[in-house]
N, C-alpha and C. Protein backbone atom coordinates (compact mmCIF):
# COMPACT_ATOMS: atom_id res chain seq x y z
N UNK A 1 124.78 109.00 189.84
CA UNK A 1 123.69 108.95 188.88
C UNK A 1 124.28 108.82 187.48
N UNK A 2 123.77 107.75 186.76
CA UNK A 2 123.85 107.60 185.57
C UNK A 2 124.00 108.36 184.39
N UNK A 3 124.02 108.79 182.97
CA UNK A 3 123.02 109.56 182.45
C UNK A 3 122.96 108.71 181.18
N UNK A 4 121.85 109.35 180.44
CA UNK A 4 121.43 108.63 179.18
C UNK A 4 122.38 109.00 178.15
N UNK A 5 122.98 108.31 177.45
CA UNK A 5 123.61 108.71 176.62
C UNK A 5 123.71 108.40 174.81
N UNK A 6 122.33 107.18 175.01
CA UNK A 6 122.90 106.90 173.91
C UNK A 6 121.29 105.99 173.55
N UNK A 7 121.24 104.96 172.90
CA UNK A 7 119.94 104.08 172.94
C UNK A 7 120.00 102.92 173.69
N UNK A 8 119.39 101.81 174.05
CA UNK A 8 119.04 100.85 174.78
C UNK A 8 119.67 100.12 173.01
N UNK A 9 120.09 98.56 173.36
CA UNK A 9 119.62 97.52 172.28
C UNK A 9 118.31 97.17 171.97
N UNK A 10 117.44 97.14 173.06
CA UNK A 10 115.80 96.99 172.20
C UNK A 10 115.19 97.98 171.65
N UNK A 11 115.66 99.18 171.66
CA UNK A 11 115.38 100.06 170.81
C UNK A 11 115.85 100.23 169.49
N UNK A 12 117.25 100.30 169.49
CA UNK A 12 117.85 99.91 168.14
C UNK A 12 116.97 98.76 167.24
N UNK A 13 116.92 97.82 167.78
CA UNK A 13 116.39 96.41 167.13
C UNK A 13 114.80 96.78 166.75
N UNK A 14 114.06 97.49 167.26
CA UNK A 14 112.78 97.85 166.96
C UNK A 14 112.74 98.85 165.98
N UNK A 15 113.19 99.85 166.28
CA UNK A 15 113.64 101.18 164.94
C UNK A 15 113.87 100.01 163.85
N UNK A 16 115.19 99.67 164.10
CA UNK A 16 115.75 98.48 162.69
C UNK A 16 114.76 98.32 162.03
N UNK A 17 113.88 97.26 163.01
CA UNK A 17 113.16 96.32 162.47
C UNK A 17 111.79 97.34 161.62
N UNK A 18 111.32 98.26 162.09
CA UNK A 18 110.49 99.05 161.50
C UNK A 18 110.96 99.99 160.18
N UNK A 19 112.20 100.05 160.54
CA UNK A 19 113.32 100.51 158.73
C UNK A 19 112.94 99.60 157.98
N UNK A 20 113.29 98.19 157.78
CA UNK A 20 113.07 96.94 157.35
C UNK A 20 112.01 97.21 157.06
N UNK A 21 110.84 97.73 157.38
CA UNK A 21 109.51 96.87 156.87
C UNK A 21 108.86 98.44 156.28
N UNK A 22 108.92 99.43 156.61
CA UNK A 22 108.72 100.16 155.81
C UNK A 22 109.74 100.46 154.08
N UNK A 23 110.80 100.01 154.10
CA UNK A 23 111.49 99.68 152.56
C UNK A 23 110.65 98.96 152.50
N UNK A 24 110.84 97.42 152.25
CA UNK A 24 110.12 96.43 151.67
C UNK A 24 108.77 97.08 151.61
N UNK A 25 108.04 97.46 152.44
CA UNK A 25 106.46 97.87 151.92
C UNK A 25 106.92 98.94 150.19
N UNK A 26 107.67 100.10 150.58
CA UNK A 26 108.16 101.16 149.30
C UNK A 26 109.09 100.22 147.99
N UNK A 27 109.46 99.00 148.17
CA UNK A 27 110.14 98.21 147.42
C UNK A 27 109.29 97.69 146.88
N UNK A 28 108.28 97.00 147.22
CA UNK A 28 107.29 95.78 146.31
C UNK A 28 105.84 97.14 145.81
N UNK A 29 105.62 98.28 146.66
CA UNK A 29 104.77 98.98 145.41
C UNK A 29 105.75 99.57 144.28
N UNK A 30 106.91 99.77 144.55
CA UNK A 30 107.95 100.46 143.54
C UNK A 30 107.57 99.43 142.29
N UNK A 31 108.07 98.17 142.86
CA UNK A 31 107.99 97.16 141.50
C UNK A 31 106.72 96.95 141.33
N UNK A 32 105.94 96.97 141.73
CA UNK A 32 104.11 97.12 141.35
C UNK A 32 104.30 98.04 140.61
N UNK A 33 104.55 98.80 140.69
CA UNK A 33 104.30 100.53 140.45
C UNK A 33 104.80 100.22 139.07
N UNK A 34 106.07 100.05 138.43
CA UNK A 34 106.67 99.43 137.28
C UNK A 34 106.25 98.31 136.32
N UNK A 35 105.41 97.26 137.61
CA UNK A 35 105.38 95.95 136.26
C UNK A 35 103.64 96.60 135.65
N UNK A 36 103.38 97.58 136.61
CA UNK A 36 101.97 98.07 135.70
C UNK A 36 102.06 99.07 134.82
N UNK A 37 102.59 100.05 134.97
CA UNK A 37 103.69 100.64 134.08
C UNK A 37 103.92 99.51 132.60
N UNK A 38 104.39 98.96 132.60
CA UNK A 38 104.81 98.54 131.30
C UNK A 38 103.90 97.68 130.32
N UNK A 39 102.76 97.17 131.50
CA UNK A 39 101.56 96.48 130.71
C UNK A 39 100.82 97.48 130.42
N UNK A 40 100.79 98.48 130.78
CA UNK A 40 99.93 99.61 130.35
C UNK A 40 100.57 100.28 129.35
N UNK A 41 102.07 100.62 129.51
CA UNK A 41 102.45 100.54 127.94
C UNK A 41 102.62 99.95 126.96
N UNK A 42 102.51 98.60 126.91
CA UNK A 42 102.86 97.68 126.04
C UNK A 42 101.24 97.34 124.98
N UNK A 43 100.16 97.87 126.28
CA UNK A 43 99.07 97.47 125.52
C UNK A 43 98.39 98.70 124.83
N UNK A 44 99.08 100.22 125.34
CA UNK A 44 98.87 101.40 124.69
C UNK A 44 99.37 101.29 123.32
N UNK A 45 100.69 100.55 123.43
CA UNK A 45 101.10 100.45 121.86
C UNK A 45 100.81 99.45 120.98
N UNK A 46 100.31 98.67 121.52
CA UNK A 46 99.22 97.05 120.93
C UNK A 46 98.12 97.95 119.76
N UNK A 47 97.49 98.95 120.89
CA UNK A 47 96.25 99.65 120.56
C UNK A 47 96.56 100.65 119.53
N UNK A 48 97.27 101.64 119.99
CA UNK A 48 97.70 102.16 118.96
C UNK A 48 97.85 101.84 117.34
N UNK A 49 98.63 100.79 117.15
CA UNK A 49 98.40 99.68 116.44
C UNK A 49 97.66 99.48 115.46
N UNK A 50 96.41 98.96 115.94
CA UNK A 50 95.54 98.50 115.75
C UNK A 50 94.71 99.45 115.40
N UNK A 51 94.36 100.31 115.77
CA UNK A 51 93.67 101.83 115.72
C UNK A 51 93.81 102.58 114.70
N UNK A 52 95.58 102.41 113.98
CA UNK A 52 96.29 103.00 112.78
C UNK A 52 95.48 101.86 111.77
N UNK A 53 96.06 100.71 112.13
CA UNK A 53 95.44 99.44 110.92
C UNK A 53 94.05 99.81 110.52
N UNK A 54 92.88 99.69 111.90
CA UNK A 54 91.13 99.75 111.51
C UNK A 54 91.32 100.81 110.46
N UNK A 55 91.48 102.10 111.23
CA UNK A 55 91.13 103.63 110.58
C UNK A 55 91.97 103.24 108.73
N UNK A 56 93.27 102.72 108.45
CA UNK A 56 93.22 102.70 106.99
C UNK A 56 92.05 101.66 106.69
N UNK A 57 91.91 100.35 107.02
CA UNK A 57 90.80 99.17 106.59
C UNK A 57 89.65 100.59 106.48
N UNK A 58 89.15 101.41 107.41
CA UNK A 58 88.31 102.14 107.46
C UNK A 58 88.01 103.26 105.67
N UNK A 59 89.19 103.79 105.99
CA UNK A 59 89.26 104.92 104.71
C UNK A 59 89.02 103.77 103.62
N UNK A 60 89.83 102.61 103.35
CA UNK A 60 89.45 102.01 101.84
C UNK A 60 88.13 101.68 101.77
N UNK A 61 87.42 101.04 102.70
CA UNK A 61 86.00 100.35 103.14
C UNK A 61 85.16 101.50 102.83
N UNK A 62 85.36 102.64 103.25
CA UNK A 62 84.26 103.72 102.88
C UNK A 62 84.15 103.75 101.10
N UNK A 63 85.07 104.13 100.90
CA UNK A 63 84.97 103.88 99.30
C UNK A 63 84.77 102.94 98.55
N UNK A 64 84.28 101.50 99.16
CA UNK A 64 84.33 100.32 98.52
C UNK A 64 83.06 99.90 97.93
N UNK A 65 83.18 99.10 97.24
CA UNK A 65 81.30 98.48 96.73
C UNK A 65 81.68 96.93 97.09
N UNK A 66 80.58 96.70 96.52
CA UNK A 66 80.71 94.78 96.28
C UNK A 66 81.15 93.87 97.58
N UNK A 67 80.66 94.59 98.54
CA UNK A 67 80.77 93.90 100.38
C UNK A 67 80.67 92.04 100.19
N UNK A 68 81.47 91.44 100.50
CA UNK A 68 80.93 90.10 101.40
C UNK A 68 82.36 89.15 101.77
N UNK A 69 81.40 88.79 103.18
CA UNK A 69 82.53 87.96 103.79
C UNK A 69 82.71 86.64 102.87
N UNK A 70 83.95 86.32 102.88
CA UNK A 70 84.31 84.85 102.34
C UNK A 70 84.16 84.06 103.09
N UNK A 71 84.00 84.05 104.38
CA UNK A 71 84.48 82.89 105.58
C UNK A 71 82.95 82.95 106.45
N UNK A 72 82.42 81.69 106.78
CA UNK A 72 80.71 82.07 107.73
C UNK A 72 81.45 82.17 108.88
N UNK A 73 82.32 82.53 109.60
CA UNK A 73 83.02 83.08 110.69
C UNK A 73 83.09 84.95 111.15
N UNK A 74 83.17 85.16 109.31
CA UNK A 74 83.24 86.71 109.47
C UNK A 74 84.62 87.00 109.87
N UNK A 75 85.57 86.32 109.49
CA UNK A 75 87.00 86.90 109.59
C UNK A 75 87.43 87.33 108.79
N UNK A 76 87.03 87.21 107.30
CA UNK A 76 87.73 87.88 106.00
C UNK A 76 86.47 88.65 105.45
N UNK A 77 86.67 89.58 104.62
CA UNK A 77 86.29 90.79 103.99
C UNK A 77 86.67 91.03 102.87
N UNK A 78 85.69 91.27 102.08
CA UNK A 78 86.48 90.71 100.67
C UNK A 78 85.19 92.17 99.63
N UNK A 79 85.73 93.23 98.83
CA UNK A 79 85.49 93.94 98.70
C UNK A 79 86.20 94.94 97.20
N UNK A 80 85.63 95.67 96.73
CA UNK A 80 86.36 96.44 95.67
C UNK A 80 86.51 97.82 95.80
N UNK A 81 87.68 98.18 95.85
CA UNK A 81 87.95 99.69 96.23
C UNK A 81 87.99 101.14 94.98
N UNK A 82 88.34 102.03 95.63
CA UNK A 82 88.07 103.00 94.57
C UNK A 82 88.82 103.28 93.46
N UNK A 83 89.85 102.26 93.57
CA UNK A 83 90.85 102.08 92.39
C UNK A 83 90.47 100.65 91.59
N UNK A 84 89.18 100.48 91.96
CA UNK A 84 88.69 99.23 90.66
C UNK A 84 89.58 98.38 91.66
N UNK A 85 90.28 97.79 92.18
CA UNK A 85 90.94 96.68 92.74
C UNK A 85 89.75 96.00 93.99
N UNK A 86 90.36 94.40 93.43
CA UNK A 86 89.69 93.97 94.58
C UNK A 86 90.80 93.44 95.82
N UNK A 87 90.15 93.68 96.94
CA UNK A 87 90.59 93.90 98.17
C UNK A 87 90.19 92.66 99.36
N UNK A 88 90.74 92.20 100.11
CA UNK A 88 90.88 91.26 100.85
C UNK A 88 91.40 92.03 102.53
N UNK A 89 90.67 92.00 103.35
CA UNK A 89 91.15 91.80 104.76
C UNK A 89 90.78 90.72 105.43
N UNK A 90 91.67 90.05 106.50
CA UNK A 90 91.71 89.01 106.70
C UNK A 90 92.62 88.96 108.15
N UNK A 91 91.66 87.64 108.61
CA UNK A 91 92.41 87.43 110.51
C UNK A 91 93.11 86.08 110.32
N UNK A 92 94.40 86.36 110.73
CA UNK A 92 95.22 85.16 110.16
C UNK A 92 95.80 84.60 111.46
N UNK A 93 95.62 83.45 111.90
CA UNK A 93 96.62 82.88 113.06
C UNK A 93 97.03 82.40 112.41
N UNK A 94 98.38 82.13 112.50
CA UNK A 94 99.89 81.73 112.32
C UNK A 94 100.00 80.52 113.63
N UNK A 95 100.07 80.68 114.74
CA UNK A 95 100.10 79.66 115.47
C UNK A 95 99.16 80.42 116.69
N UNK A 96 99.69 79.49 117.94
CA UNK A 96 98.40 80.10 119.46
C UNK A 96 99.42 81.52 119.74
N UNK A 97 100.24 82.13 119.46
CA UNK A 97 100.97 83.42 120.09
C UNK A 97 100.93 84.44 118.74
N UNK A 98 100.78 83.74 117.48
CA UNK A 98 101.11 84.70 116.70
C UNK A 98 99.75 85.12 115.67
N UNK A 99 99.23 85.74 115.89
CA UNK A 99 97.77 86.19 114.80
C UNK A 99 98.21 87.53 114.22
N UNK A 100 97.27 88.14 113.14
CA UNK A 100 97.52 89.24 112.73
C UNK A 100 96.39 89.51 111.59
N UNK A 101 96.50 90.56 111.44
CA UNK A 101 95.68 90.97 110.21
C UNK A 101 96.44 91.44 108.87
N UNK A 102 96.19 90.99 107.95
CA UNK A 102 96.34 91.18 106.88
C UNK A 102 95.78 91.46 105.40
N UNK A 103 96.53 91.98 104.09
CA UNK A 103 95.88 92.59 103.28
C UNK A 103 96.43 91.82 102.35
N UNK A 104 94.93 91.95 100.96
CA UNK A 104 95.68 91.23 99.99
C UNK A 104 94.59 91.94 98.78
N UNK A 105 95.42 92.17 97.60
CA UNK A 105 94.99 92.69 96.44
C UNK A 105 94.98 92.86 95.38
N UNK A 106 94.02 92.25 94.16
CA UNK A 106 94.08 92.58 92.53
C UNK A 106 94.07 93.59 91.83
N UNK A 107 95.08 93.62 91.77
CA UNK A 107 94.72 94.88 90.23
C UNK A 107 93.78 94.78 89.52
N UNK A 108 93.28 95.91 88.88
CA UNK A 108 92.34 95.97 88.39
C UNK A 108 92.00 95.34 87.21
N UNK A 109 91.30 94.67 86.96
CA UNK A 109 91.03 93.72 85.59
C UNK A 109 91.65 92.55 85.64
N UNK A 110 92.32 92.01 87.07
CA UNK A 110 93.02 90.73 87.28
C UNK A 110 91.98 89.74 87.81
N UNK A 111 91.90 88.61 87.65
CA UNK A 111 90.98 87.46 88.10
C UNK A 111 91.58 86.90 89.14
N UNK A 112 90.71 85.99 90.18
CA UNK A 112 91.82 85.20 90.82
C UNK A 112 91.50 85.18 92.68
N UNK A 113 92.06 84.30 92.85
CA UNK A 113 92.04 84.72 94.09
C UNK A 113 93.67 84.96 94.73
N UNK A 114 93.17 86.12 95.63
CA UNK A 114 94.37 86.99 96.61
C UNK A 114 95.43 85.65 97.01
N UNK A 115 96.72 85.68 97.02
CA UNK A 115 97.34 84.81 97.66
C UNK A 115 98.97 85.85 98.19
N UNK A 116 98.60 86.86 97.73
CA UNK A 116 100.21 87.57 98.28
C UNK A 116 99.30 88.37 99.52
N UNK A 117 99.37 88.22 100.32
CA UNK A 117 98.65 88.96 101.44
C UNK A 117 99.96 89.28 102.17
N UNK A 118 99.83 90.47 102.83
CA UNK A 118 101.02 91.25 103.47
C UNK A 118 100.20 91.33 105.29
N UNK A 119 100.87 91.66 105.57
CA UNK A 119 101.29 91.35 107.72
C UNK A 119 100.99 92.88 107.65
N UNK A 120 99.32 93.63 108.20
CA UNK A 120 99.41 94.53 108.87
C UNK A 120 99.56 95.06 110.00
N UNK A 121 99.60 94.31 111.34
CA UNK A 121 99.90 94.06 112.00
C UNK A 121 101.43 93.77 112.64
N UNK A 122 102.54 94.22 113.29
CA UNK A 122 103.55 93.43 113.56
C UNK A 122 103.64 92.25 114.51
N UNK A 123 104.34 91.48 114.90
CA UNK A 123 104.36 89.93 115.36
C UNK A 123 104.16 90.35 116.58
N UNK A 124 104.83 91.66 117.23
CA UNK A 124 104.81 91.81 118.73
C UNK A 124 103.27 91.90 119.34
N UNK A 125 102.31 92.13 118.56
CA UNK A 125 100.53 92.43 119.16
C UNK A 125 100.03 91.42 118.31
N UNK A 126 99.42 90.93 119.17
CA UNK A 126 98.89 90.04 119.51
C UNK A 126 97.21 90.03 119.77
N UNK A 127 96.25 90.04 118.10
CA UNK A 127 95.54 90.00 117.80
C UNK A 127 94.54 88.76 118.09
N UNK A 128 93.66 88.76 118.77
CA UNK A 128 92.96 87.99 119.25
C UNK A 128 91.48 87.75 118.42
N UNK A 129 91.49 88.92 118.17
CA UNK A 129 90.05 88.45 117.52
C UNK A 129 89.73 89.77 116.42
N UNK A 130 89.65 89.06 115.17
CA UNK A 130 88.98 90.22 114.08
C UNK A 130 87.80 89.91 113.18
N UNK A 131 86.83 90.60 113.35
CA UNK A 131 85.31 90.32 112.78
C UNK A 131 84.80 91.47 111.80
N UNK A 132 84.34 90.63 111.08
CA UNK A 132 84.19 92.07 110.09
C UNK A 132 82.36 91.70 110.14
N UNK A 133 81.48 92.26 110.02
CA UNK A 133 79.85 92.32 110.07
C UNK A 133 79.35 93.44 108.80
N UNK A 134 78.52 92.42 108.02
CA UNK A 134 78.37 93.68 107.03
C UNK A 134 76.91 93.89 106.52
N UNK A 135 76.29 94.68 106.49
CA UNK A 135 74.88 95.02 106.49
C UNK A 135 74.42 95.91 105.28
N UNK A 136 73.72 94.97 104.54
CA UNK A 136 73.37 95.75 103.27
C UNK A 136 71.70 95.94 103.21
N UNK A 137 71.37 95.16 104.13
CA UNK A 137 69.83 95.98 104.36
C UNK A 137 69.15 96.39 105.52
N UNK A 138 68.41 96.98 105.49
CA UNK A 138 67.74 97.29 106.79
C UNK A 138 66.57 96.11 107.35
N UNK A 139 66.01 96.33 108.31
CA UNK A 139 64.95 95.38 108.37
C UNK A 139 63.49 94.96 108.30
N UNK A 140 63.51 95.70 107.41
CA UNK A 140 62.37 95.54 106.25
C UNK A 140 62.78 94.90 105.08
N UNK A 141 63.87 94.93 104.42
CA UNK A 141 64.84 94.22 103.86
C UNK A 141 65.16 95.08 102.47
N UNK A 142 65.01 96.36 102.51
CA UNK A 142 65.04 97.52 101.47
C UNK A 142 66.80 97.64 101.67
N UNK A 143 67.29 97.56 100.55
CA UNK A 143 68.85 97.92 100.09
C UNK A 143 68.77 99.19 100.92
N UNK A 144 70.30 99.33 101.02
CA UNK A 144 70.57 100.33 102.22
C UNK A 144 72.44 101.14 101.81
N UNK A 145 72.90 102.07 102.10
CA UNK A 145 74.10 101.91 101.97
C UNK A 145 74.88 101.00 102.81
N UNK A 146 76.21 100.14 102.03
CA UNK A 146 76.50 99.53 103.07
C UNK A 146 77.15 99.69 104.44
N UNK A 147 76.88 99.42 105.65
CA UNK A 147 77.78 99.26 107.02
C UNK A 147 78.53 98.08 107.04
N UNK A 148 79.84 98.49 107.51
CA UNK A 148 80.70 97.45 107.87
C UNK A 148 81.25 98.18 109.48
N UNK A 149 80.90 96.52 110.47
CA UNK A 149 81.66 96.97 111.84
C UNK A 149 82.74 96.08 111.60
N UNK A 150 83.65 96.74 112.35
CA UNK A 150 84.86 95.99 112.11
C UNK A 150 85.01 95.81 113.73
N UNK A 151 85.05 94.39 114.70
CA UNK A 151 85.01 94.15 115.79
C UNK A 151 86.80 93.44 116.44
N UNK A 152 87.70 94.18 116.82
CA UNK A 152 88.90 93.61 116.88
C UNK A 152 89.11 93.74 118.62
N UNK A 153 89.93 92.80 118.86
CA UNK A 153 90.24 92.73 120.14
C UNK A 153 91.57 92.41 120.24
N UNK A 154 92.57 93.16 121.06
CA UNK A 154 94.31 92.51 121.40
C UNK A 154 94.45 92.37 122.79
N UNK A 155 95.07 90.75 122.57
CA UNK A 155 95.51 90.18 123.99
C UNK A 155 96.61 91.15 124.17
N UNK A 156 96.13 91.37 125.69
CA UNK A 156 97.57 91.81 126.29
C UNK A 156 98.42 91.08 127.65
N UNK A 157 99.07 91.49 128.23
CA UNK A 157 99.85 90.48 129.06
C UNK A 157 98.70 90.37 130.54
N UNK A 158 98.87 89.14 130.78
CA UNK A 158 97.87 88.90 132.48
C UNK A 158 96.65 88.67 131.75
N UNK A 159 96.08 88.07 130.48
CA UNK A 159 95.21 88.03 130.24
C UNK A 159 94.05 88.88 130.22
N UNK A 160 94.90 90.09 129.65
CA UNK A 160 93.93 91.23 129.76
C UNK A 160 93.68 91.57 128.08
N UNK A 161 92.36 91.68 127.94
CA UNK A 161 92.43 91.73 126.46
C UNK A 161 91.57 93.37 126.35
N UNK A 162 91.69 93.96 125.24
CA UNK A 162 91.12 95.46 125.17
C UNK A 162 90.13 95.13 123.78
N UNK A 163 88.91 95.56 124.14
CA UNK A 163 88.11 95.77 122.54
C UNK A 163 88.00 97.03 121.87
N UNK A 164 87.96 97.13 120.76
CA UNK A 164 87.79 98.05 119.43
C UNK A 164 87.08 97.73 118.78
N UNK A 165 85.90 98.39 118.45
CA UNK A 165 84.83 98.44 117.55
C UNK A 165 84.51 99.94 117.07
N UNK A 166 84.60 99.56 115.42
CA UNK A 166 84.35 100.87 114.84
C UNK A 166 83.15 100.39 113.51
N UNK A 167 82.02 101.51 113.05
CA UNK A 167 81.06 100.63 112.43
C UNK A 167 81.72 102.51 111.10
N UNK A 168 81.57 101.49 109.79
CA UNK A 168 81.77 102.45 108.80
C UNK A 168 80.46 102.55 107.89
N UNK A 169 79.94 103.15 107.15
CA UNK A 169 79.32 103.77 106.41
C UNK A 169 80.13 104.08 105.05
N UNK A 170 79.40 102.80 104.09
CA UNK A 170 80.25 102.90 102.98
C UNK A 170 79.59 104.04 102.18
N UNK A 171 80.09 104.72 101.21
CA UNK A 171 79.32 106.08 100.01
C UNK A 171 79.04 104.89 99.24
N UNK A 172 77.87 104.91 98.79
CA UNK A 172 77.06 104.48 97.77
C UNK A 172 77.85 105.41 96.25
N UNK A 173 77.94 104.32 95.46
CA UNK A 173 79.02 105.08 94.10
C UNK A 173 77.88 104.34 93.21
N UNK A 174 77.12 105.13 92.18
CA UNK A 174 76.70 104.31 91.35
C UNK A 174 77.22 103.37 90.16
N UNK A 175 76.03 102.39 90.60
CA UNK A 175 76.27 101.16 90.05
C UNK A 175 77.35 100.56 91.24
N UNK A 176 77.29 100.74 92.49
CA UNK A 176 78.40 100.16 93.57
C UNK A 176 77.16 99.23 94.26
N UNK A 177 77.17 98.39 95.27
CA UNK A 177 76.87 97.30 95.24
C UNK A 177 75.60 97.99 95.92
């Protein structure tokens, strides 16, 4: 009589083959697991971003008078802040990968229009869409304090884009618009 001592070859080859396919299953969610991982960070810090940018546009805008868009698109914002300066925000594509928002501003008692505008935004986020909406009456058409929504959206990777909308409530300053 024989005895068992050890495995058959079709056993080996089946175990194997079931090693094999349980890695590869733990290998391709690993790298799932990672390439979502990094679009989820990459667009946390897009947002972030963007969130820092609105909220200052936000703080000057509350204090501002003299609301109106320059552009019938509603991409620029054009306004006077609490330091007497007039103020410019603005959605700038640069080319199809590179957009951004930016600022531009007169000193006070200067004429003119804005042409030194500065990059609030850095090149890496990737600003898709910035709308500014501004509402100075109600609808009855009685003066109102002004609202400004500020409507922004950033592409992120896989064609996933995230929206931000924040609506401000400017202080009425007399003699402000």
């Amino acid at each position: 009589m024989r005895g068992n001592k050890g495995f058959t070859l079709i056993e080996l080859i089946v175990s194997f083959s079931i090693f094999i396919v349980l890695i590869t299953l733990t290998t391709a969610t690993f790298a799932q697991t990672l390439k979502t991982q990094r679009i989820v960070g990459s667009l946390s810090v897009a947002m972030n971003e963007v969130s820092f940018v609105t909220e200052q546009m936000a703080r000057e805008i509350r204090t501002g008078t003299k609301f109106k868009n320059i552009d019938s698109e509603g991409k620029t914002i054009q306004f006077i802040n609490a330091n007497d300066e007039q103020v410019v925000y603005r959605y700038k594509e640069i080319d199809k990968r590179n957009k951004r928002i930016e600022r531009c501003f007169l000193p006070s008692g200067t004429e003119g229009e804005c042409s030194n505008y500065e990059a609030l935004t850095s090149p890496e986020v990737e600003i898709d869409t910035l709308k500014f909406v501004i509402k100075l009456r109600d609808e009855r058409g009685n003066k109102i304090a002004p609202r400004i929504t500020i409507v922004t959206a950033v592409a992120g990777p896989n064609d996933i884009n995230v929206n931000l909308q924040t609506t401000i409530s400017a202080r009425v300053i007399e003699g402000g618009s």
